[in-house]
N, C-alpha and C. Protein backbone atom coordinates (compact mmCIF):
# COMPACT_ATOMS: atom_id res chain seq x y z
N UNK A 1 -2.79 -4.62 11.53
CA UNK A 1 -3.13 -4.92 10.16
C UNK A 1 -4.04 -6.13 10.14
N UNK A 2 -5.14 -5.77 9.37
CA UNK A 2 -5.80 -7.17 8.94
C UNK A 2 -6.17 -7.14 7.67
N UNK A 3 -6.88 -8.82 7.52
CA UNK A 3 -7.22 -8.63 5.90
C UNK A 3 -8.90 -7.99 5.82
N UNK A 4 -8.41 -7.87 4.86
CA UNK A 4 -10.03 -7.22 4.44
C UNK A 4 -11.31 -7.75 4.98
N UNK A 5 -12.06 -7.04 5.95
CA UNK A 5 -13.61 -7.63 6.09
C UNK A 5 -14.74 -7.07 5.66
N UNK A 6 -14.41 -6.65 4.37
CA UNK A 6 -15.39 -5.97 3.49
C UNK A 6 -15.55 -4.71 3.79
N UNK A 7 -15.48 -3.98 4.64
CA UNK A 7 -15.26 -2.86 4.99
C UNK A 7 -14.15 -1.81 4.45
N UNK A 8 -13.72 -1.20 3.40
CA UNK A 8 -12.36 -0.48 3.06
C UNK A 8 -12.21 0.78 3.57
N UNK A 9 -10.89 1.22 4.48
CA UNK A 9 -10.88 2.70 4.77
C UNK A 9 -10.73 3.71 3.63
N UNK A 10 -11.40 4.68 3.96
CA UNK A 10 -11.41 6.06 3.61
C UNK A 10 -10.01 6.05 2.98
N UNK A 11 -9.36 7.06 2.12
CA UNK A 11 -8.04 7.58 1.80
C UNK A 11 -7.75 9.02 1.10
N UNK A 12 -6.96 9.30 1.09
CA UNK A 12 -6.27 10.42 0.68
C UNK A 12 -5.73 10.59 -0.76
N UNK A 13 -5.20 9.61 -0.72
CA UNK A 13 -4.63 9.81 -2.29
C UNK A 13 -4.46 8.28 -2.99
N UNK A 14 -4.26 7.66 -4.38
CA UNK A 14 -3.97 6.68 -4.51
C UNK A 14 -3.05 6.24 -5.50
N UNK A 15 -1.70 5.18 -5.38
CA UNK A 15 -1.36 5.01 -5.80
C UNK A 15 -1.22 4.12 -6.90
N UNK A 16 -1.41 3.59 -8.27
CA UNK A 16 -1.46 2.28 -8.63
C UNK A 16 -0.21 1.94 -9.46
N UNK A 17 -0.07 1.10 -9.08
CA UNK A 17 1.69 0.18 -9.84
C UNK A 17 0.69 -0.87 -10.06
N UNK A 18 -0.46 -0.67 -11.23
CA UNK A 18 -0.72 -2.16 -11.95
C UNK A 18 0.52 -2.41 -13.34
N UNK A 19 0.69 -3.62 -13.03
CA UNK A 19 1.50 -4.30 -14.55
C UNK A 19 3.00 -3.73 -14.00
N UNK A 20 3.34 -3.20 -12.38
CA UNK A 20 4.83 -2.77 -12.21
C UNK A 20 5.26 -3.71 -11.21
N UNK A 21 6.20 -4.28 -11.39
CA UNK A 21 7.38 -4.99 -10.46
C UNK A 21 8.47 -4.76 -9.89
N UNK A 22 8.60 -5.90 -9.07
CA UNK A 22 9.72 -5.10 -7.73
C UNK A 22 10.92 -4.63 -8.53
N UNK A 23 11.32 -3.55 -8.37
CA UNK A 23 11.29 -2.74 -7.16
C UNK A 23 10.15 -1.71 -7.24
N UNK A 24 9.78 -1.45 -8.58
CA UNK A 24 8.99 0.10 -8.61
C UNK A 24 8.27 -0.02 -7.80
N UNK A 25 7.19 -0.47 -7.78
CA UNK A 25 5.97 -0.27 -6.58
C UNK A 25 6.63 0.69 -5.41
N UNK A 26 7.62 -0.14 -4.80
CA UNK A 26 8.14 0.77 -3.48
C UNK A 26 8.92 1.67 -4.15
N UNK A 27 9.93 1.87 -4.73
CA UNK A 27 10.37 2.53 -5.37
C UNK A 27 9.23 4.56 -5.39
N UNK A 28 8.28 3.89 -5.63
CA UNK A 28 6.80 4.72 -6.13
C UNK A 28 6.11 5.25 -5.07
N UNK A 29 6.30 4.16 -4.00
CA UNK A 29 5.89 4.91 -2.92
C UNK A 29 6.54 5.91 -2.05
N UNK A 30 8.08 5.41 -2.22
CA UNK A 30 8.09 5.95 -1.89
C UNK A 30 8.32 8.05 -1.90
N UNK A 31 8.22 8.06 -3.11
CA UNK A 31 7.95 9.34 -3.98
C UNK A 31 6.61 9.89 -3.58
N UNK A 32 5.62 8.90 -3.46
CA UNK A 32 3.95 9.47 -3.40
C UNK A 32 3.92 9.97 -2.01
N UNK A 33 4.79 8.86 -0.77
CA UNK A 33 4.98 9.67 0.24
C UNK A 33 5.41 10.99 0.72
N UNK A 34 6.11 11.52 0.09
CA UNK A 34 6.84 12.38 0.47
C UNK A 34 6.06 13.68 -0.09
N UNK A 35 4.80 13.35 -0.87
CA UNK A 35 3.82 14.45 -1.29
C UNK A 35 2.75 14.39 -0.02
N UNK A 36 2.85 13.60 1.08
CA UNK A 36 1.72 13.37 1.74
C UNK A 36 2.00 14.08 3.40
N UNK A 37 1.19 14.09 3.97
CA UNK A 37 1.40 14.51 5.23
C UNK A 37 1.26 13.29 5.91
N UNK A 38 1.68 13.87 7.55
CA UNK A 38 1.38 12.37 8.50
C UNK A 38 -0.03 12.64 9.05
N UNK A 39 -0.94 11.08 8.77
CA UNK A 39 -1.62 10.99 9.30
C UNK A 39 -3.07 10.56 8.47
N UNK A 40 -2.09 11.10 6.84
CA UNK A 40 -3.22 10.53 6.06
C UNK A 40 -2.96 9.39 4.92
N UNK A 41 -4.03 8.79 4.26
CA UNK A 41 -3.90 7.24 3.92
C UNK A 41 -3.69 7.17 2.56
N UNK A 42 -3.21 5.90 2.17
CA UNK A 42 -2.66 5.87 1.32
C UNK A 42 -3.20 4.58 0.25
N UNK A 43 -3.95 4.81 -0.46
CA UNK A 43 -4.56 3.64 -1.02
C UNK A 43 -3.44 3.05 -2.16
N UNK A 44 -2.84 1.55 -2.19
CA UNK A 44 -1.96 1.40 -3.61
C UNK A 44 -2.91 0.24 -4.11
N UNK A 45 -2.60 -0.13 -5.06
CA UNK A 45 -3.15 -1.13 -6.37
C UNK A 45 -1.75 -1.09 -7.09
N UNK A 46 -1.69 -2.78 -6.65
CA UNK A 46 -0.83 -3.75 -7.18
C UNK A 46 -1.26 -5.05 -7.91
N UNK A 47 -0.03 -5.28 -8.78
CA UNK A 47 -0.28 -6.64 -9.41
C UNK A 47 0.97 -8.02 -8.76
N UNK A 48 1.76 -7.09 -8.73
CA UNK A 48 3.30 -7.29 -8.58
C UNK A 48 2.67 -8.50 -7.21
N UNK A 49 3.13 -9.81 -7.11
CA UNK A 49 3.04 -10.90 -5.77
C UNK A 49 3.68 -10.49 -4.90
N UNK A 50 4.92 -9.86 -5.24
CA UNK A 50 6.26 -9.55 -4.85
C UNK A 50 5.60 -8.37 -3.41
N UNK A 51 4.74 -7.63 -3.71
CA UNK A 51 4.07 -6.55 -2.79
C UNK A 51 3.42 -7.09 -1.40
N UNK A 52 3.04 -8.53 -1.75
CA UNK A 52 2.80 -9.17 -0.22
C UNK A 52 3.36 -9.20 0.78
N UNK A 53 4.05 -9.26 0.34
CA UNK A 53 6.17 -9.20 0.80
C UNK A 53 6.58 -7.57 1.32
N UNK A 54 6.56 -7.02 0.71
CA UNK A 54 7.72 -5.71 0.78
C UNK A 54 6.71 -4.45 1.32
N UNK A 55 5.23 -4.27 0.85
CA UNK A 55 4.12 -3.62 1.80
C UNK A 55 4.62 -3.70 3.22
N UNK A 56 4.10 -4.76 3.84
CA UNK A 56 4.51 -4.60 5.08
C UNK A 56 6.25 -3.94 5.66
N UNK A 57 6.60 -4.45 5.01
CA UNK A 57 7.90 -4.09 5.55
C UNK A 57 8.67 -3.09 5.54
N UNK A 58 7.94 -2.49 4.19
CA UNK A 58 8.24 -0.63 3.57
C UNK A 58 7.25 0.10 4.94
N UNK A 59 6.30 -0.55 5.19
CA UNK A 59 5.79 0.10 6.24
C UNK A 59 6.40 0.05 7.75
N UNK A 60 6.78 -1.15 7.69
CA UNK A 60 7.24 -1.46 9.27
C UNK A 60 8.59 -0.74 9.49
N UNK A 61 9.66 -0.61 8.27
CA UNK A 61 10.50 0.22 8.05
C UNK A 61 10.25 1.78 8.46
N UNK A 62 9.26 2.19 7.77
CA UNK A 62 9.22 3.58 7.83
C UNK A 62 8.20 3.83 9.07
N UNK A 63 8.06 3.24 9.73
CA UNK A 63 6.76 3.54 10.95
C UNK A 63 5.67 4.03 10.32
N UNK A 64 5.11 3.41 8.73
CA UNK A 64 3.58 3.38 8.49
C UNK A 64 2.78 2.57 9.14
N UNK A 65 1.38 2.92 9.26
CA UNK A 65 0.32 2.17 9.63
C UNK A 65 -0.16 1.49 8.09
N UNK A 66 -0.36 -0.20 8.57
CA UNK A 66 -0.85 -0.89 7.43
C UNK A 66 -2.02 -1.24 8.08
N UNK A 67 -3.11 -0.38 7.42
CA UNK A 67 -4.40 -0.29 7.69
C UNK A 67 -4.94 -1.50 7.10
N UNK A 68 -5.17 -2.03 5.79
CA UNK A 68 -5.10 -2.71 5.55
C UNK A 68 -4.86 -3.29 4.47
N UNK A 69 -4.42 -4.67 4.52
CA UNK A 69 -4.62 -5.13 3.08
C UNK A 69 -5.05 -6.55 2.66
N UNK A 70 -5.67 -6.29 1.29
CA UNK A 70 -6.73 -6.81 0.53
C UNK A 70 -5.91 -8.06 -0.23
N UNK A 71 -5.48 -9.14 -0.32
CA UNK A 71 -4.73 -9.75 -1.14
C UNK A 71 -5.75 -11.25 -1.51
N UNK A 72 -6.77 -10.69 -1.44
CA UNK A 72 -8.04 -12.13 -2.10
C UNK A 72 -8.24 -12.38 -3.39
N UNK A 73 -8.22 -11.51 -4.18
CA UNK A 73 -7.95 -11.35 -5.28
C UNK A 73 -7.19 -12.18 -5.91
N UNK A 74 -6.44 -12.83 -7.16
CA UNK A 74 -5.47 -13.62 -7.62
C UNK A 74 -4.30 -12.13 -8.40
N UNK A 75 -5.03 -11.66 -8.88
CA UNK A 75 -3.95 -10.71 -9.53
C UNK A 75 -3.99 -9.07 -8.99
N UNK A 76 -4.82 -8.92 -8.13
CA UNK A 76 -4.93 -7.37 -8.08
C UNK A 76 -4.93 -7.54 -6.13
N UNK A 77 -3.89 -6.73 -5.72
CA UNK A 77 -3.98 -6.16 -4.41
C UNK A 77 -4.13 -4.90 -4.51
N UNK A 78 -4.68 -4.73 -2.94
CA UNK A 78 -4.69 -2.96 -2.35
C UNK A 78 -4.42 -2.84 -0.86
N UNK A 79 -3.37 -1.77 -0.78
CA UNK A 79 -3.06 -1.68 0.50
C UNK A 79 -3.72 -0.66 0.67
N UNK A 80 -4.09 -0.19 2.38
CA UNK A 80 -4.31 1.44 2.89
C UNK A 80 -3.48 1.14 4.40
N UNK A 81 -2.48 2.32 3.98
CA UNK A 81 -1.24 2.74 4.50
C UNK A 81 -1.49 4.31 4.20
N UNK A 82 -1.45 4.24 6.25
CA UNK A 82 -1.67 5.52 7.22
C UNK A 82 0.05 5.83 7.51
N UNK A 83 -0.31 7.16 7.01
CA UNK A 83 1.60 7.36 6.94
C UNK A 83 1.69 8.05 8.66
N UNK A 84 2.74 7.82 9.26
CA UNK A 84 3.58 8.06 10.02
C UNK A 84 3.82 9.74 10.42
């Protein structure tokens, strides 16, 4: 995982939890996952701070790839999470 170098991957589908807080975001994903196959990406858009946090770890949990994420922004993140 790294942060953004201006470069954003490709994705598959996308999720956005703007204006949603913990828990939904993961909560959300993990629902959007389970529509997805392995191997393809997963773009989210967050507001929630709380997602700096629990991204990685919903991933490291579930053996996703955290392709990357974007947290330069003050109010808006995006992860791309390569599912497992």
């Amino acid at each position: 995982m790294a942060d953004n170098t201006g470069t954003l991957p490709s994705f598959d589908a996308v999720l956005d939890t703007t204006g949603l807080y913990c828990p939904e975001p993961i909560m959300l994903m993990h629902n959007k996952v389970r529509d997805m196959t392995s191997g393809q990406v997963l773009k989210v858009i967050a507001t929630d701070p709380a997602t700096t946090r629990d991204v990685p770890k919903f991933c490291q949990f579930l053996g996703h790839e955290l392709l990357e994420q974007d947290t330069s922004a003050a109010d808006n993140y995006l992860y791309f999470i390569r599912l497992a």
